[in-house]
PDB file of N, CA and C in Angstrom:
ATOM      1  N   UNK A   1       2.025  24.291 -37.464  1.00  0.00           N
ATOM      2  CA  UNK A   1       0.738  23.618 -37.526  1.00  0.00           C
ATOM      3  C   UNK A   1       0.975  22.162 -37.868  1.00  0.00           C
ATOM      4  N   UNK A   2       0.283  20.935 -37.166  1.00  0.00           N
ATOM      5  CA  UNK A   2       0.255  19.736 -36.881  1.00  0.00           C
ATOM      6  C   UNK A   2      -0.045  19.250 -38.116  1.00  0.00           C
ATOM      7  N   UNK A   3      -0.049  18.177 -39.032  1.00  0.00           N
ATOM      8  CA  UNK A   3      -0.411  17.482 -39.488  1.00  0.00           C
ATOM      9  C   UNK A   3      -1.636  16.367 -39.034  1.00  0.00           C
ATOM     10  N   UNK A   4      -3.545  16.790 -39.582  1.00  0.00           N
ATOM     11  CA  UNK A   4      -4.493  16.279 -39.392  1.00  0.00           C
ATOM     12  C   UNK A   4      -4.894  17.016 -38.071  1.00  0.00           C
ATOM     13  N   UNK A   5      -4.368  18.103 -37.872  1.00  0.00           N
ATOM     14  CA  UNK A   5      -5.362  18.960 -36.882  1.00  0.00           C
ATOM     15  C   UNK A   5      -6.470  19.529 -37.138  1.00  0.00           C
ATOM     16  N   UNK A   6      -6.831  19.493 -38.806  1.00  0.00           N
ATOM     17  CA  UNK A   6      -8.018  20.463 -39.081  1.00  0.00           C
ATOM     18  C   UNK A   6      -9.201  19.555 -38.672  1.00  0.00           C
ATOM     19  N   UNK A   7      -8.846  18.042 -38.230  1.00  0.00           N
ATOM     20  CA  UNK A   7     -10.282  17.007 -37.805  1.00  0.00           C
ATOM     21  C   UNK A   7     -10.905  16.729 -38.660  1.00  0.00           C
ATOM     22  N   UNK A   8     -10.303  16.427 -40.262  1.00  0.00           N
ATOM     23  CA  UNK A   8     -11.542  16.279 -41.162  1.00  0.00           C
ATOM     24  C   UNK A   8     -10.457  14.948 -41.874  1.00  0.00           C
ATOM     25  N   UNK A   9      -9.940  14.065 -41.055  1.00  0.00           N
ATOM     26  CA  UNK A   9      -9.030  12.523 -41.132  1.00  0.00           C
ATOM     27  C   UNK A   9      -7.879  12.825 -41.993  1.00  0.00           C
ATOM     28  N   UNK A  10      -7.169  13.184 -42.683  1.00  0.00           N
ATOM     29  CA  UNK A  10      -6.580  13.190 -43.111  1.00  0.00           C
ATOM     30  C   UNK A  10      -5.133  14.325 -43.415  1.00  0.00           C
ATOM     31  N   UNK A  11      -3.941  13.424 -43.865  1.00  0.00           N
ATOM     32  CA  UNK A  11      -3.238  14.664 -44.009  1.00  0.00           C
ATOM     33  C   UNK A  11      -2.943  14.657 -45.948  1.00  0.00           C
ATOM     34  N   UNK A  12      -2.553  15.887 -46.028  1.00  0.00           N
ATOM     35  CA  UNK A  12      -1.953  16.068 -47.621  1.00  0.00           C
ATOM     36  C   UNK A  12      -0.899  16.806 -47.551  1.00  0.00           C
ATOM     37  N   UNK A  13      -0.011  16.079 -48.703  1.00  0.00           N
ATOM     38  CA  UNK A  13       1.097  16.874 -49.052  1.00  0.00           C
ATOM     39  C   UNK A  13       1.529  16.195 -50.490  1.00  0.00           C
ATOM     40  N   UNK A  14       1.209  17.069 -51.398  1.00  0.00           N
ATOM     41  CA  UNK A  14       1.760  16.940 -52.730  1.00  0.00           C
ATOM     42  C   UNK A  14       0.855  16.097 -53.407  1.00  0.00           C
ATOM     43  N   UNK A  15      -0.222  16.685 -52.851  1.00  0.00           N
ATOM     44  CA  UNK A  15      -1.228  15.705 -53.608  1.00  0.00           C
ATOM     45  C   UNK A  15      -1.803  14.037 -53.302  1.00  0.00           C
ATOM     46  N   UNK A  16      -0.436  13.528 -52.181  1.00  0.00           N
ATOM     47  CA  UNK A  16      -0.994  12.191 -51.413  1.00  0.00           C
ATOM     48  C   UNK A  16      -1.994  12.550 -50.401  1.00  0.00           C
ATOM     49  N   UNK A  17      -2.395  11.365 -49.905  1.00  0.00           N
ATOM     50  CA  UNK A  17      -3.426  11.558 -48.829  1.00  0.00           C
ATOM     51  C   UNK A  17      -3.203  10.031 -47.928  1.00  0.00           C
ATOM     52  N   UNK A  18      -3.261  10.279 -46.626  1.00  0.00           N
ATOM     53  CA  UNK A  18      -3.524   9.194 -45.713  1.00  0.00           C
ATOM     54  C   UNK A  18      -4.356   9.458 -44.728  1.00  0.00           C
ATOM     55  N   UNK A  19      -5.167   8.256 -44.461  1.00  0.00           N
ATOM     56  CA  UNK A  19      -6.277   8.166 -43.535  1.00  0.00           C
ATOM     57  C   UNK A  19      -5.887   8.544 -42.154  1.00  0.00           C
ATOM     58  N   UNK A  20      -6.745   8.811 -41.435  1.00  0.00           N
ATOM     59  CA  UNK A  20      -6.626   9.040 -39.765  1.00  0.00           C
ATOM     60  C   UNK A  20      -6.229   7.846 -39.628  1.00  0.00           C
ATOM     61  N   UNK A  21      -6.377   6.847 -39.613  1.00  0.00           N
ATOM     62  CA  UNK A  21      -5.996   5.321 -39.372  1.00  0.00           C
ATOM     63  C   UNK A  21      -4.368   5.240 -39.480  1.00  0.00           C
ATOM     64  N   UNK A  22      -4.228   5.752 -40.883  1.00  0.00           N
ATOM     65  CA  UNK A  22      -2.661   5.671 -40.929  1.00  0.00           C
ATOM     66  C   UNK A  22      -1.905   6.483 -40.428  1.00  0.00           C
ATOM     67  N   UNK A  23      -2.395   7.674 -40.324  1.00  0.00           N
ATOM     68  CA  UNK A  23      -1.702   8.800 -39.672  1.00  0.00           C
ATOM     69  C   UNK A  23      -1.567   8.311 -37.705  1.00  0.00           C
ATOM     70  N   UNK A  24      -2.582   7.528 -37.523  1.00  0.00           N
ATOM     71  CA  UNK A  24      -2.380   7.489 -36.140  1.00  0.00           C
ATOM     72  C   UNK A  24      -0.978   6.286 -36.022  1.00  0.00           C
ATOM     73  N   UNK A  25      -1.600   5.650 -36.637  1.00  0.00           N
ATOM     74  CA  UNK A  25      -0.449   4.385 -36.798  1.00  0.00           C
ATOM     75  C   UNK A  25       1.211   4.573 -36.845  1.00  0.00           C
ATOM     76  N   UNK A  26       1.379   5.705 -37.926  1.00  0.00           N
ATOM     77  CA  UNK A  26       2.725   6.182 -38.340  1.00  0.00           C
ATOM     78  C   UNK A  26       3.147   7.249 -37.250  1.00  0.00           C
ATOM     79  N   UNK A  27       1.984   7.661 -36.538  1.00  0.00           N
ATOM     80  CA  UNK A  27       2.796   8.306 -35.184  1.00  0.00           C
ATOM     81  C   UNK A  27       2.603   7.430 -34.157  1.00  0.00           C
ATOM     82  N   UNK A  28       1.894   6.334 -33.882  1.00  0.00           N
ATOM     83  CA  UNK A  28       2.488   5.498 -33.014  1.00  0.00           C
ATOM     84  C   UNK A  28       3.711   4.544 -32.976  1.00  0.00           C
ATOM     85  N   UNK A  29       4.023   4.574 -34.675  1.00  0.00           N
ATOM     86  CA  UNK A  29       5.305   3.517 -34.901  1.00  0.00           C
ATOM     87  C   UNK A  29       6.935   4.787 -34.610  1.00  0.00           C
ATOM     88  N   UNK A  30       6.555   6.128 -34.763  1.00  0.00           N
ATOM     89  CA  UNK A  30       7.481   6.741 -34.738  1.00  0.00           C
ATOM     90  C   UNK A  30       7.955   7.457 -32.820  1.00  0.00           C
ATOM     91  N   UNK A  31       6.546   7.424 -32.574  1.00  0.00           N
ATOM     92  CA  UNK A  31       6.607   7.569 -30.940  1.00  0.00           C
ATOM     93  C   UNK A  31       7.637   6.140 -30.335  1.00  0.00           C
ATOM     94  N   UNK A  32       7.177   4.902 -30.736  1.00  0.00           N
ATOM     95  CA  UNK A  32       8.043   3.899 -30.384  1.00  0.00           C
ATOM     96  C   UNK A  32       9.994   4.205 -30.556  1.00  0.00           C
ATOM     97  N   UNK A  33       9.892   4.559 -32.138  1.00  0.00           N
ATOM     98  CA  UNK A  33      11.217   4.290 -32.340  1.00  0.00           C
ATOM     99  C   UNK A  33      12.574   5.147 -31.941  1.00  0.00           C
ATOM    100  N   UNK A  34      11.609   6.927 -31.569  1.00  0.00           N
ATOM    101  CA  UNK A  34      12.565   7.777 -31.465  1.00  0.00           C
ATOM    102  C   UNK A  34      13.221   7.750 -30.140  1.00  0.00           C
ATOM    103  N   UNK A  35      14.361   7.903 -30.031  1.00  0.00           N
ATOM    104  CA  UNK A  35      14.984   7.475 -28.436  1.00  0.00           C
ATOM    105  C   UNK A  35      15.035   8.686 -28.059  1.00  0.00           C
ATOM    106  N   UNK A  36      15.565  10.253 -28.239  1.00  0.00           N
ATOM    107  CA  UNK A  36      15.593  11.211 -28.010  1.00  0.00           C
ATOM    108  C   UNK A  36      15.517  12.320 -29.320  1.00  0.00           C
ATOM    109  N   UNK A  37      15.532  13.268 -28.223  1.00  0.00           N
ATOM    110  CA  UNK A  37      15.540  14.520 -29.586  1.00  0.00           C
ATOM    111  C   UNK A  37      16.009  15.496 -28.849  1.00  0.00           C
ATOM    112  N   UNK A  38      16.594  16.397 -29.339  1.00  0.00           N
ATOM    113  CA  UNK A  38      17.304  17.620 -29.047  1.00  0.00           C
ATOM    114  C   UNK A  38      17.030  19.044 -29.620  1.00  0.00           C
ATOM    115  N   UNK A  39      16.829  19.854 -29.170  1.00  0.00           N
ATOM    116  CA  UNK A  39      16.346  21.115 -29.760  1.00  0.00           C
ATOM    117  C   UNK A  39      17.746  22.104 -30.396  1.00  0.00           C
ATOM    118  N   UNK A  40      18.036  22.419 -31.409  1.00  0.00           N
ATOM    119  CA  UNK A  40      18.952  23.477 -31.578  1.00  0.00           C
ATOM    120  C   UNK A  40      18.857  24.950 -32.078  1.00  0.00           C
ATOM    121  N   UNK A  41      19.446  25.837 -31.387  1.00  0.00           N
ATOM    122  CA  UNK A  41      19.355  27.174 -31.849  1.00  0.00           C
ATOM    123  C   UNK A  41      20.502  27.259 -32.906  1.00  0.00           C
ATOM    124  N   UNK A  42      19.980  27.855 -34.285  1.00  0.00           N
ATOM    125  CA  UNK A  42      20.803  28.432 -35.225  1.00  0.00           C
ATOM    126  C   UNK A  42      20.741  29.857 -35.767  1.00  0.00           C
ATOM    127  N   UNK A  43      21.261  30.040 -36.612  1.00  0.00           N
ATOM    128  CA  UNK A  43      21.186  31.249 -37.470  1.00  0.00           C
ATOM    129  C   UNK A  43      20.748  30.646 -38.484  1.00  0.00           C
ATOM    130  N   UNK A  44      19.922  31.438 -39.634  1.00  0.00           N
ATOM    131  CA  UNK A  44      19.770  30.937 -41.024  1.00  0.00           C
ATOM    132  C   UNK A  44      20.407  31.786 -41.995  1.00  0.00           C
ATOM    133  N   UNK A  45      20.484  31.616 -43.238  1.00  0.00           N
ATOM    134  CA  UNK A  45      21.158  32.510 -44.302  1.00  0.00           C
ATOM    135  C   UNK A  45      20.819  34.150 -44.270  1.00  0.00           C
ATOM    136  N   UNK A  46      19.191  34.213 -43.671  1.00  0.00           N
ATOM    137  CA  UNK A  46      19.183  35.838 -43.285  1.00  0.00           C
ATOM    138  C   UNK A  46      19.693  36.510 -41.911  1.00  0.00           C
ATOM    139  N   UNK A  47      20.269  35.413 -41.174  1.00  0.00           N
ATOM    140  CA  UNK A  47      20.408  35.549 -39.599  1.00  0.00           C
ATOM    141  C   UNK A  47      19.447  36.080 -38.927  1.00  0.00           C
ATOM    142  N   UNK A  48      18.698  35.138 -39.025  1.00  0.00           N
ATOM    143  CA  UNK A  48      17.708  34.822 -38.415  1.00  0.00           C
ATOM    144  C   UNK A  48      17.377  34.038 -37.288  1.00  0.00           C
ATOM    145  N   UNK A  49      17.470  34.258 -35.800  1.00  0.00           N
ATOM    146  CA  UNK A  49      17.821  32.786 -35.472  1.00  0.00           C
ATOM    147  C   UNK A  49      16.380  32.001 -35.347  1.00  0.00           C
ATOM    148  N   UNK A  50      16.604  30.298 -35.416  1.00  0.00           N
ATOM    149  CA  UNK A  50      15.748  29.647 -35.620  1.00  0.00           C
ATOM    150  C   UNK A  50      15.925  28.874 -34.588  1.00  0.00           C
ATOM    151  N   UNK A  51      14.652  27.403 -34.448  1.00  0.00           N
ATOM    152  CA  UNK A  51      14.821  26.341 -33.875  1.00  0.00           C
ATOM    153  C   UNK A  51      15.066  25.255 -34.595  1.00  0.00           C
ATOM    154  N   UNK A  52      15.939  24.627 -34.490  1.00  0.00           N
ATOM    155  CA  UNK A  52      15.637  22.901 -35.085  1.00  0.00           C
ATOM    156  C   UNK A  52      15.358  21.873 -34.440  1.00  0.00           C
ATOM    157  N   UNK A  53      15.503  20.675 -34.679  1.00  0.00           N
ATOM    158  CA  UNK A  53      15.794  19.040 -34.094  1.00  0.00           C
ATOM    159  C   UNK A  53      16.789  18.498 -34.396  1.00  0.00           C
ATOM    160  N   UNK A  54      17.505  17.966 -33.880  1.00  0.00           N
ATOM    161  CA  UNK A  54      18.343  16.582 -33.792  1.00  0.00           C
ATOM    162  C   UNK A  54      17.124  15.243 -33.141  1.00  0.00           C
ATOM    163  N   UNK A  55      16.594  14.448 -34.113  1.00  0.00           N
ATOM    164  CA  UNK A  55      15.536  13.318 -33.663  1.00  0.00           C
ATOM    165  C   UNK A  55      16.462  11.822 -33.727  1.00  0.00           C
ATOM    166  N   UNK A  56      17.165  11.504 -32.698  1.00  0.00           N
ATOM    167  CA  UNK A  56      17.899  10.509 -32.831  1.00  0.00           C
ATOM    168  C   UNK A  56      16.645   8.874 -32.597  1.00  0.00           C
ATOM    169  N   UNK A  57      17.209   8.430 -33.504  1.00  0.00           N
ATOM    170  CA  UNK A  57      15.996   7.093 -33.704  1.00  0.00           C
ATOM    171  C   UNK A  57      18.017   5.985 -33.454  1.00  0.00           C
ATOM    172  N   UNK A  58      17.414   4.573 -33.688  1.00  0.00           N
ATOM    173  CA  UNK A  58      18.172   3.753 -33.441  1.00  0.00           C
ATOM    174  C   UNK A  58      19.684   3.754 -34.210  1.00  0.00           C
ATOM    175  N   UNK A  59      19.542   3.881 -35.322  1.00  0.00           N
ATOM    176  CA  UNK A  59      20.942   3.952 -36.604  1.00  0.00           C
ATOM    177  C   UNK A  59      21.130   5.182 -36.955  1.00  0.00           C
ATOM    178  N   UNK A  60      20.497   5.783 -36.958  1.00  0.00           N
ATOM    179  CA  UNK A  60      20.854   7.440 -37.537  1.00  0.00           C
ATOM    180  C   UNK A  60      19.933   8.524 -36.612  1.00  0.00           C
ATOM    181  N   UNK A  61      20.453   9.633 -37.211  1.00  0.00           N
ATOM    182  CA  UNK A  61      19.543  11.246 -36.956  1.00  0.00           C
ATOM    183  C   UNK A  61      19.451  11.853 -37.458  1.00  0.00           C
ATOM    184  N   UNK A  62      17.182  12.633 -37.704  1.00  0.00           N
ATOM    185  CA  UNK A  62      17.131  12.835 -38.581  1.00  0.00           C
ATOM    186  C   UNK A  62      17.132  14.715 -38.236  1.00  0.00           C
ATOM    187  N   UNK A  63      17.739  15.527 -39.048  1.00  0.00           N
ATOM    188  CA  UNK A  63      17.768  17.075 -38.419  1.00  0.00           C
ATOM    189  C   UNK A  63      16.942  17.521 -39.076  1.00  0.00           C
ATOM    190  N   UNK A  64      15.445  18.527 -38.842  1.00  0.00           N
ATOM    191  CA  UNK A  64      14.498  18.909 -38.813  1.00  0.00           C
ATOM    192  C   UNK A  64      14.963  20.692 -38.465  1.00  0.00           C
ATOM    193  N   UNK A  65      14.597  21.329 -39.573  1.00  0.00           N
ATOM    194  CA  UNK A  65      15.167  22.658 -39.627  1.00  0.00           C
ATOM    195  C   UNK A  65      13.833  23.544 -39.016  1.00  0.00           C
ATOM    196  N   UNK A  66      13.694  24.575 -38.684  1.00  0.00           N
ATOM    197  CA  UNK A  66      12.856  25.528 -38.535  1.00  0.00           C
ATOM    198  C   UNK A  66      11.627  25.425 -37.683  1.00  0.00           C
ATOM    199  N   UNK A  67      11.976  24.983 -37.048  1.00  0.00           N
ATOM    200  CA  UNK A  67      10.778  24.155 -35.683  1.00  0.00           C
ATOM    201  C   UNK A  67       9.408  25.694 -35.084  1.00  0.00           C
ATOM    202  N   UNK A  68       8.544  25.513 -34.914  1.00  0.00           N
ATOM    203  CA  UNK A  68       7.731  26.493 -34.583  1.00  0.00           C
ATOM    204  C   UNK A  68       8.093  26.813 -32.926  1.00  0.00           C
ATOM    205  N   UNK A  69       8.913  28.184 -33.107  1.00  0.00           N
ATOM    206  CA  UNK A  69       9.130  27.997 -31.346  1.00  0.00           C
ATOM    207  C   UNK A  69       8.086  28.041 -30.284  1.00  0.00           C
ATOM    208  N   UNK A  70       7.339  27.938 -30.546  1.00  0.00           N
ATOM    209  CA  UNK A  70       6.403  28.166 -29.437  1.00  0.00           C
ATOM    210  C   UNK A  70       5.786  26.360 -29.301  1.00  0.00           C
ATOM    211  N   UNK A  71       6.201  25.733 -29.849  1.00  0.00           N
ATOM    212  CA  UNK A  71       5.318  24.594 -30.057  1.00  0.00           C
ATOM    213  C   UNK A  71       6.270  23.480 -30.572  1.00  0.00           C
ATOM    214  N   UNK A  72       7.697  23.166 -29.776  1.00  0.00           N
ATOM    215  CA  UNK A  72       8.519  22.016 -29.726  1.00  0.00           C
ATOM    216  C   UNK A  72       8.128  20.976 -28.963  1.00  0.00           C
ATOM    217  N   UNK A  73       7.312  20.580 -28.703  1.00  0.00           N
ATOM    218  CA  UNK A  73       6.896  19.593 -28.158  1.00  0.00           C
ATOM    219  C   UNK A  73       7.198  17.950 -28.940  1.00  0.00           C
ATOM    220  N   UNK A  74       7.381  16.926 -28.567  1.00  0.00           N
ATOM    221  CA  UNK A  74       7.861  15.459 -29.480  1.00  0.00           C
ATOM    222  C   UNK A  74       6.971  15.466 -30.247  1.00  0.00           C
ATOM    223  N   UNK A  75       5.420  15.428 -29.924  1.00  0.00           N
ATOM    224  CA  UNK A  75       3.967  15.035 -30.810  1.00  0.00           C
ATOM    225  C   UNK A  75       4.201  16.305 -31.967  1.00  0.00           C
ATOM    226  N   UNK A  76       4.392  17.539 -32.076  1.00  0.00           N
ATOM    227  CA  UNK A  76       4.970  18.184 -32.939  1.00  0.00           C
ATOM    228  C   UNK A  76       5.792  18.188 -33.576  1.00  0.00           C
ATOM    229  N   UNK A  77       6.976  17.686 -33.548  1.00  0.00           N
ATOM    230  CA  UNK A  77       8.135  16.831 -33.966  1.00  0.00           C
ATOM    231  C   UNK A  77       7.456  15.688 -34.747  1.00  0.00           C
ATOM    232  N   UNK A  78       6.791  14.761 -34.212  1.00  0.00           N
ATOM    233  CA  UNK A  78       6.767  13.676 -34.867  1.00  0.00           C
ATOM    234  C   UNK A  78       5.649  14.202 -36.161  1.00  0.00           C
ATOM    235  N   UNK A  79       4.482  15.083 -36.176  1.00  0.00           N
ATOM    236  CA  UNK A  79       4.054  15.809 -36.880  1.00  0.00           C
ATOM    237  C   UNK A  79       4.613  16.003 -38.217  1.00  0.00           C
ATOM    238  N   UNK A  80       5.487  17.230 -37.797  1.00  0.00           N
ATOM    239  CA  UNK A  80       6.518  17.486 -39.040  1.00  0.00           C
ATOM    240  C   UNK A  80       7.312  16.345 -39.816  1.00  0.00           C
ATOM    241  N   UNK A  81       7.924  15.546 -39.359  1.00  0.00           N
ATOM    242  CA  UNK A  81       8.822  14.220 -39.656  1.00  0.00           C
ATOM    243  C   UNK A  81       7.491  13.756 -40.699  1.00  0.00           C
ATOM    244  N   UNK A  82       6.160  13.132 -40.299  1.00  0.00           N
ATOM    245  CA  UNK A  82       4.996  12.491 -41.040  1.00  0.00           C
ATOM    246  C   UNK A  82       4.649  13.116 -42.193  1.00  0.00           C
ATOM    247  N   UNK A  83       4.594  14.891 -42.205  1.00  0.00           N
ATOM    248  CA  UNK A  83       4.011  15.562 -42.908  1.00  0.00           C
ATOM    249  C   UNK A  83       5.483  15.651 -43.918  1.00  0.00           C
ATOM    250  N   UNK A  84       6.468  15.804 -43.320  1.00  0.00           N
ATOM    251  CA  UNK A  84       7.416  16.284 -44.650  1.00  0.00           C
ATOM    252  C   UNK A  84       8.487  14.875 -44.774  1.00  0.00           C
ATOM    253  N   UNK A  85       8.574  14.209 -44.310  1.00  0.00           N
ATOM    254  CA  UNK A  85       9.410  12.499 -44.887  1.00  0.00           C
ATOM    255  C   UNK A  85       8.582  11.159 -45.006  1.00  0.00           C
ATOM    256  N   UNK A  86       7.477  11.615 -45.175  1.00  0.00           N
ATOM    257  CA  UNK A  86       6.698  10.215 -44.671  1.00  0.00           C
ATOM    258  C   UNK A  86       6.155  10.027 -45.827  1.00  0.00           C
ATOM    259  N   UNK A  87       5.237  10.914 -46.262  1.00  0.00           N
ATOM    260  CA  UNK A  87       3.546  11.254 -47.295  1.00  0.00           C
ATOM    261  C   UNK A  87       4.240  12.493 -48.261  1.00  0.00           C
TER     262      UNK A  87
END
């Protein structure tokens, strides 16, 4: 689940909050910067297998564990990245 899909402006996590304004902003600055992304299949500690990311931006890459498989799409990606490194 997306970050600010419930339509009521805003996202939370840990008690911060940012406006639809900023939330649109911080996924338009992150749509700019990411050059690619890569999907990976793993195992997890229960062997389990999962999805991740490899999100390569200009100097580094950031790896994004446990991706919703049905719903890897970039705008989902960039989602998760906002909701869990951003706010």
């Amino acid at each position: 689940m997306g970050c600010c899909n419930s339509g009521k402006g805003c996202c939370k996590s840990q008690n911060n909050t940012i406006s639809q304004e900023e939330y649109d902003t911080l996924k338009s600055y992150l749509q700019s910067e990411i050059k690619d992304f890569n999907l990976i299949n793993y195992t997890n500690s229960e062997n389990e297998v999962c999805v991740g990311a490899e999100v390569e931006f200009e100097d580094y890459v950031l790896e994004i564990d446990e991706i919703d498989k049905e719903n890897c799409a970039l705008d989902n990606i960039i989602d998760i990245i906002i909701k869990n490194h951003m706010i």
